[in-house]
N, C-alpha and C. Protein backbone atom coordinates (compact mmCIF):
# COMPACT_ATOMS: atom_id res chain seq x y z
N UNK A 1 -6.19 18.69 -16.40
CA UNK A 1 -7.04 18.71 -15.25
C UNK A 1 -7.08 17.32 -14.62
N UNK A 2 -7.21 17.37 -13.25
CA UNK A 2 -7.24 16.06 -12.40
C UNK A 2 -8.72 15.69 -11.59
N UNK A 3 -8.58 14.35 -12.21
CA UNK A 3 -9.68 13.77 -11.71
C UNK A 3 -9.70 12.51 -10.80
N UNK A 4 -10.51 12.00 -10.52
CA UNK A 4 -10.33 10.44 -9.26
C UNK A 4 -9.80 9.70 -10.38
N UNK A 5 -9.81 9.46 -11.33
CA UNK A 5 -9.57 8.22 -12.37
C UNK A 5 -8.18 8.35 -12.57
N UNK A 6 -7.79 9.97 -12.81
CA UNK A 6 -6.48 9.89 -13.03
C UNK A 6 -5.77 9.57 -11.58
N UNK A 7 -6.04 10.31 -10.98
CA UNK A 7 -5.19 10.23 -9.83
C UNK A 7 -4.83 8.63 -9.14
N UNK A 8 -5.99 8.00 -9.23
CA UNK A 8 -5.83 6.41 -9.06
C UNK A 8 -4.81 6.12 -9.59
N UNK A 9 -4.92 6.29 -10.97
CA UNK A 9 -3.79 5.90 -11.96
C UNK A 9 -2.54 5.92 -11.80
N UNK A 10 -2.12 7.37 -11.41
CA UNK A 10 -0.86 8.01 -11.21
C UNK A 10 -0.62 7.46 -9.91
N UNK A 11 -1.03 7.18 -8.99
CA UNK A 11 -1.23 6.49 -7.42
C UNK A 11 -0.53 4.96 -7.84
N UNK A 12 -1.87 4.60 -8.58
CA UNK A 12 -1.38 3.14 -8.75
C UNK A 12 0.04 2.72 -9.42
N UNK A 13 0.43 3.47 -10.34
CA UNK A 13 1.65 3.11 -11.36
C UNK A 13 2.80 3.22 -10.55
N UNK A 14 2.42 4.31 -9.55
CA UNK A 14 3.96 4.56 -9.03
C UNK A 14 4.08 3.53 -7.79
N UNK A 15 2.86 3.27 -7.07
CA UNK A 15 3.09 2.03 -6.15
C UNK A 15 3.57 0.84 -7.01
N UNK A 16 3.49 0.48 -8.00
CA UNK A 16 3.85 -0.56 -8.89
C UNK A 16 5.56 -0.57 -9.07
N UNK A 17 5.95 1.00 -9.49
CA UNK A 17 7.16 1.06 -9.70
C UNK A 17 8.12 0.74 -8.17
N UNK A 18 7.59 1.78 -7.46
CA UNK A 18 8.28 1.06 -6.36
C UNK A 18 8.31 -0.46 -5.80
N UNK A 19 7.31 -1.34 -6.31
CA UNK A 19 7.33 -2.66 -5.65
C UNK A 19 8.03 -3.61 -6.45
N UNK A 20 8.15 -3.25 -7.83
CA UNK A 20 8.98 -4.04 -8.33
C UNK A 20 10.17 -3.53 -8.70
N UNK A 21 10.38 -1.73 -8.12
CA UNK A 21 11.97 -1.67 -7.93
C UNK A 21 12.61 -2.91 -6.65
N UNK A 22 11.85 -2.21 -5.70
CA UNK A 22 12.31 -3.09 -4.55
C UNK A 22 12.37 -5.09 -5.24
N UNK A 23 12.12 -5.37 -6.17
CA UNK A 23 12.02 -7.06 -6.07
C UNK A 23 11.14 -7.77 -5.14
N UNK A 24 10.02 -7.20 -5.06
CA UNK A 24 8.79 -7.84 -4.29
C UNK A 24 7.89 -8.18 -5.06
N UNK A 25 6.78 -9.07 -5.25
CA UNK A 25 5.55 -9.76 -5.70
C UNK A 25 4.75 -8.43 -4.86
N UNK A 26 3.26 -8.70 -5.85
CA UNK A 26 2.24 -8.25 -5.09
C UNK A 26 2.10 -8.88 -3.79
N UNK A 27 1.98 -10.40 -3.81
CA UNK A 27 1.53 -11.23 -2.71
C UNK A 27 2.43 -10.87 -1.34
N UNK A 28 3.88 -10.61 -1.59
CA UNK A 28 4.44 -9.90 -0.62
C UNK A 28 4.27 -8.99 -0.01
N UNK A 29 3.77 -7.91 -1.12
CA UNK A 29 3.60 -6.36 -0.40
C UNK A 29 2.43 -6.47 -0.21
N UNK A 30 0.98 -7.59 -0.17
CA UNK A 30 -0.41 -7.93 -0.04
C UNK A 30 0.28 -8.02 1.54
N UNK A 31 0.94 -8.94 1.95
CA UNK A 31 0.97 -9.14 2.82
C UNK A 31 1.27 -8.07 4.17
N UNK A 32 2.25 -7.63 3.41
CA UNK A 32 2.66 -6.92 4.38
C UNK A 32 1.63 -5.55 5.11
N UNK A 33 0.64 -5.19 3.73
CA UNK A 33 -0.05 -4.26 4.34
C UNK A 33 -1.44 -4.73 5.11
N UNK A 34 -1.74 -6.43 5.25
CA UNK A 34 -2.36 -6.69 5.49
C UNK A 34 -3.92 -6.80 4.42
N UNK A 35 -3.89 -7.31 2.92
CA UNK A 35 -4.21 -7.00 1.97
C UNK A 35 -4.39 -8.21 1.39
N UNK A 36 -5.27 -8.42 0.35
CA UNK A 36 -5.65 -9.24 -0.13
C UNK A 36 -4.62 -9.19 -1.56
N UNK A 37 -4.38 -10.41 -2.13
CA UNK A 37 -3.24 -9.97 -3.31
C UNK A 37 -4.02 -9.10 -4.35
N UNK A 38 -5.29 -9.78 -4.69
CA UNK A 38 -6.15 -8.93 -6.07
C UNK A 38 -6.07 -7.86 -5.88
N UNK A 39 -6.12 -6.85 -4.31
CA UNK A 39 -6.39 -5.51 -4.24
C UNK A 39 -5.06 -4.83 -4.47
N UNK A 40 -3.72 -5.38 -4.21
CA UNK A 40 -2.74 -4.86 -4.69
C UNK A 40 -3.00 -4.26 -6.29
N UNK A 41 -3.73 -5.90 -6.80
CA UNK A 41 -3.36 -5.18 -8.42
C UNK A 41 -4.89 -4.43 -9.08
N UNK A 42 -5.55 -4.09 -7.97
CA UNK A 42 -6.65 -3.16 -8.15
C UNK A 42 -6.10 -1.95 -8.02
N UNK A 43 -5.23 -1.64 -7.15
CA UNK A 43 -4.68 -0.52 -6.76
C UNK A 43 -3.67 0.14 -7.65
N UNK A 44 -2.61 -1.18 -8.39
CA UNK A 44 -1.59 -0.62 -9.59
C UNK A 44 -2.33 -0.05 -10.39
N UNK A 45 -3.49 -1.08 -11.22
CA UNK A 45 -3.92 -0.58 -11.94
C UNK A 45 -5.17 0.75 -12.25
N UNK A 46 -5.40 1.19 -11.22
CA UNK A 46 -6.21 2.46 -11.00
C UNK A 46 -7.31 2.32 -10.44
N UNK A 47 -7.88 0.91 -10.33
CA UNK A 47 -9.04 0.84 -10.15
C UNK A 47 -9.42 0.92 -8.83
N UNK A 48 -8.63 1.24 -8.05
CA UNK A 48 -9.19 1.29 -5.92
C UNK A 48 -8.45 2.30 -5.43
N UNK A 49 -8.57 3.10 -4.52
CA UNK A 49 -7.39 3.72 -4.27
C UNK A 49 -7.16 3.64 -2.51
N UNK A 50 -6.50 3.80 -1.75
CA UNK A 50 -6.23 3.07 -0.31
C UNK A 50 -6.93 4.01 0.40
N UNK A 51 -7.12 3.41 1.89
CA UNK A 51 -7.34 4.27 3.10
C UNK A 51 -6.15 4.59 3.47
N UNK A 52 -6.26 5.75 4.38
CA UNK A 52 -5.02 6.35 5.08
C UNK A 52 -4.35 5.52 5.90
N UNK A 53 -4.77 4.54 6.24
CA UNK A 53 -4.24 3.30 7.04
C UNK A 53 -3.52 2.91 5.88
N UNK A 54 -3.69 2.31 4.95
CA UNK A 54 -2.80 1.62 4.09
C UNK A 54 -1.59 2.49 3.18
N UNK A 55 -2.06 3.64 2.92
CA UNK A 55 -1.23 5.00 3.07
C UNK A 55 0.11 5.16 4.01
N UNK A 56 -0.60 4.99 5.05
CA UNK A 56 0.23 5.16 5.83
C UNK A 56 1.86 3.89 5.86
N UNK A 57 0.68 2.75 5.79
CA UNK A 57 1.95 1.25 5.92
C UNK A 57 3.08 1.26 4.50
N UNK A 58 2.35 2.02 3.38
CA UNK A 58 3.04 1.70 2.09
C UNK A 58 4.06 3.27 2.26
N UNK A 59 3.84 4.09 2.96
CA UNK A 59 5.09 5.13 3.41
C UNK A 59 6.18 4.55 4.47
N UNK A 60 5.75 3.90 5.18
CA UNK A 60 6.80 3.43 6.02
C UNK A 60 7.35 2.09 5.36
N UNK A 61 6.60 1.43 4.55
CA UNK A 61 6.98 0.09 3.72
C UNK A 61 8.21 0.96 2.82
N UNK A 62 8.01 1.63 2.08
CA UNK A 62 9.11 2.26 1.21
C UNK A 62 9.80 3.39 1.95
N UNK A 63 9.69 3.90 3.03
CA UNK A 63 10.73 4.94 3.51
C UNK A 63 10.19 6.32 2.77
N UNK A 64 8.77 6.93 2.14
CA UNK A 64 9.09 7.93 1.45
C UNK A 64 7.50 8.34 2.03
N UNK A 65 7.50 10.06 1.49
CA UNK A 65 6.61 10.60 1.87
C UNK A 65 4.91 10.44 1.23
N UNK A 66 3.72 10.66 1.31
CA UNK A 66 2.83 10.50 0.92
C UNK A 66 2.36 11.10 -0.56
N UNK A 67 2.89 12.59 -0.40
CA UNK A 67 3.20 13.04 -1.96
C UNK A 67 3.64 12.61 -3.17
N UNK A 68 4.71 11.27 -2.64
CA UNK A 68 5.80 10.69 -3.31
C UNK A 68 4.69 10.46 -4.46
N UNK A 69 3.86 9.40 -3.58
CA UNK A 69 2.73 8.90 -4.53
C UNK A 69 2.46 9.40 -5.83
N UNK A 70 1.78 10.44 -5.47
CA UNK A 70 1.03 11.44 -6.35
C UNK A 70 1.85 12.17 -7.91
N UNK A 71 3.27 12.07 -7.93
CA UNK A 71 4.00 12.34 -8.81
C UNK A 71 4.06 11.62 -9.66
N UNK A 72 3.91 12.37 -11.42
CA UNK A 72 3.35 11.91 -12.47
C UNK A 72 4.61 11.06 -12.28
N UNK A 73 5.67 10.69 -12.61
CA UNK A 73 6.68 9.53 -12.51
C UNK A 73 7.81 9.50 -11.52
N UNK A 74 7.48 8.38 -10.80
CA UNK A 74 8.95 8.29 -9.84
C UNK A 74 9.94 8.09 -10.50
N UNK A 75 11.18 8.66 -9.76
CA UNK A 75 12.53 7.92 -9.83
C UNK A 75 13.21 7.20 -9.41
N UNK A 76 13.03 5.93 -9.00
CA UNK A 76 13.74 5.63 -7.91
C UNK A 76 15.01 5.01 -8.42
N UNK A 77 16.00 5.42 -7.81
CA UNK A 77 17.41 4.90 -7.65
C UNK A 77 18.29 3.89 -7.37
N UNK A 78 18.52 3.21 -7.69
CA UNK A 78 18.96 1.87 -7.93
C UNK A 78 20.35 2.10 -7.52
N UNK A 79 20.89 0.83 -6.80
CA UNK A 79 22.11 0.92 -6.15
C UNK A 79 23.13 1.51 -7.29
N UNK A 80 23.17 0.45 -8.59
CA UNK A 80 23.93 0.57 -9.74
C UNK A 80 23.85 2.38 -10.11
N UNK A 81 22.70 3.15 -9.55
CA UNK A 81 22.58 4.45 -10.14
C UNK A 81 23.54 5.09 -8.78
N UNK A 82 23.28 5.16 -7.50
CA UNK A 82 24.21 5.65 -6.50
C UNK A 82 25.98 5.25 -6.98
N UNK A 83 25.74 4.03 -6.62
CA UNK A 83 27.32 3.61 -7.32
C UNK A 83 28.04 4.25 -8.38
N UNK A 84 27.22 4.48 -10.06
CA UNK A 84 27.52 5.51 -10.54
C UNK A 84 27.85 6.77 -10.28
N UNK A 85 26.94 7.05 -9.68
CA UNK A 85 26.83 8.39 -9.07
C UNK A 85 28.39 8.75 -8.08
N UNK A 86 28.59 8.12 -7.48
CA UNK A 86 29.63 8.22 -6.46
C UNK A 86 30.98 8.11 -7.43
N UNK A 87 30.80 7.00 -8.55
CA UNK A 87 31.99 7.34 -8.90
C UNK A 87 32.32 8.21 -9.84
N UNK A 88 31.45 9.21 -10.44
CA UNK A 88 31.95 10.37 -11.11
C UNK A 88 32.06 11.27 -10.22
N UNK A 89 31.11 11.51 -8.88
CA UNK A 89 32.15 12.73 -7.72
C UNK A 89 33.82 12.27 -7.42
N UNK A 90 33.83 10.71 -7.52
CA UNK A 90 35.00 10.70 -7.36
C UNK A 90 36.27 10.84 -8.03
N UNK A 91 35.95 10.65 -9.49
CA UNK A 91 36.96 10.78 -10.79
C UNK A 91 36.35 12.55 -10.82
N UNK A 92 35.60 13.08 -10.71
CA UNK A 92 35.41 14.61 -10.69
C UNK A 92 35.44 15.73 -9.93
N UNK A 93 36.29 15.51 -8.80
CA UNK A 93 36.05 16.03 -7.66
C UNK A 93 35.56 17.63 -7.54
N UNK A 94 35.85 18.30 -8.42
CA UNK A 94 35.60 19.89 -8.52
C UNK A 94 34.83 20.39 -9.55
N UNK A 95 33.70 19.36 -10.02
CA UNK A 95 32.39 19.69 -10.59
C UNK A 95 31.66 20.31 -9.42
N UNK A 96 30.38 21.18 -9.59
CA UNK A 96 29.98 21.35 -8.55
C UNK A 96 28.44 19.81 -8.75
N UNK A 97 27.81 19.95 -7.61
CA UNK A 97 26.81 18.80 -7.78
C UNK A 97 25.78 19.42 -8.49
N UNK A 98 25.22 20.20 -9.03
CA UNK A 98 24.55 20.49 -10.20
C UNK A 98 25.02 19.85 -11.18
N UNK A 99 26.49 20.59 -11.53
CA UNK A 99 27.50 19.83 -12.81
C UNK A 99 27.11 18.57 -13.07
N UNK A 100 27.19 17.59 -11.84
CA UNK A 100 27.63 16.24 -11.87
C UNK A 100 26.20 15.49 -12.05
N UNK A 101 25.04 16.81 -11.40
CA UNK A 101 23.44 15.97 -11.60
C UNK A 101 23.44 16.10 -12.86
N UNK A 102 23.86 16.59 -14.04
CA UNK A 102 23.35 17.20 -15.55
C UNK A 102 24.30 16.12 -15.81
N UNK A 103 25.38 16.11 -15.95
CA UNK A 103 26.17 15.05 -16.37
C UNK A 103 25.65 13.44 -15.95
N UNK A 104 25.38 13.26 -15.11
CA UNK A 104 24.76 11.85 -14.49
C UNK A 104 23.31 11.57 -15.24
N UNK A 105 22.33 12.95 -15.82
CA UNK A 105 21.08 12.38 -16.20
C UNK A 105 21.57 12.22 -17.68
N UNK A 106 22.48 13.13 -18.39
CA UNK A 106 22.70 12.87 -19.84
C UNK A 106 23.04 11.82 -20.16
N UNK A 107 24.13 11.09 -19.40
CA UNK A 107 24.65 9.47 -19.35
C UNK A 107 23.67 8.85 -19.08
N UNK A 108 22.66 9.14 -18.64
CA UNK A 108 21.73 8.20 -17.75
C UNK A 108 20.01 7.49 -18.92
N UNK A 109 20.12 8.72 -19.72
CA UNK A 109 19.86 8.54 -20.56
C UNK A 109 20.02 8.27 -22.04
N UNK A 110 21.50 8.96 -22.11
CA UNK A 110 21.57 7.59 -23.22
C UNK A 110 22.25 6.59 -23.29
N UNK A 111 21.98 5.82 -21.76
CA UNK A 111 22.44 4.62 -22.08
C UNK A 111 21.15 3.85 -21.70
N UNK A 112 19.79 4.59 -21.91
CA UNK A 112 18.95 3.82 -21.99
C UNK A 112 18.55 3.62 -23.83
């Protein structure tokens, strides 16, 4: 069951993941939304959660939808993961892309 505490949480972690996929500081992405740095890391860590104004800047800051948020863990994709990706369609050409998504997460994991 979901509550404000969790949902902060799940809010906050995944804004986190995306900001330090991208290679940004809080103080950067403070900035950019017009933000104080502490409230960035009020926000990772669950404890604030944004107005639709700031909602709004951290969807167009990352290119993704508002839902994105809300999902128990992002994925985000890393050049090195596209790059992969491209080059087993290319050594595989007549997998279908299901094939090649099952094959790409099995590698993907254990080479973590």
């Amino acid at each position: 069951m979901y509550d404000s505490k969790n949902i902060k949480k799940i809010f906050g972690a995944n804004v986190k993941e995306l900001r330090t996929n991208k290679g940004i500081t809080q103080e950067q992405l403070a900035e950019y939304l017009g933000l104080q740095p502490h409230s960035i890391t009020k926000i990772e860590t669950g404890r604030t959660f944004v107005s639709s104004e700031v909602l709004a800047k951290l969807c167009n800051f990352f290119n993704i939808t508002p839902s994105f948020f809300l999902n128990h863990k992002v994925k985000v994709f890393t050049q090195d993961d596209i790059d992969f990706s491209n080059e087993i369609k290319r050594l595989l050409p007549n997998f279908s892309p299901t094939k090649l998504r099952e094959i790409y997460n099995i590698l993907n994991v254990m080479d973590k």
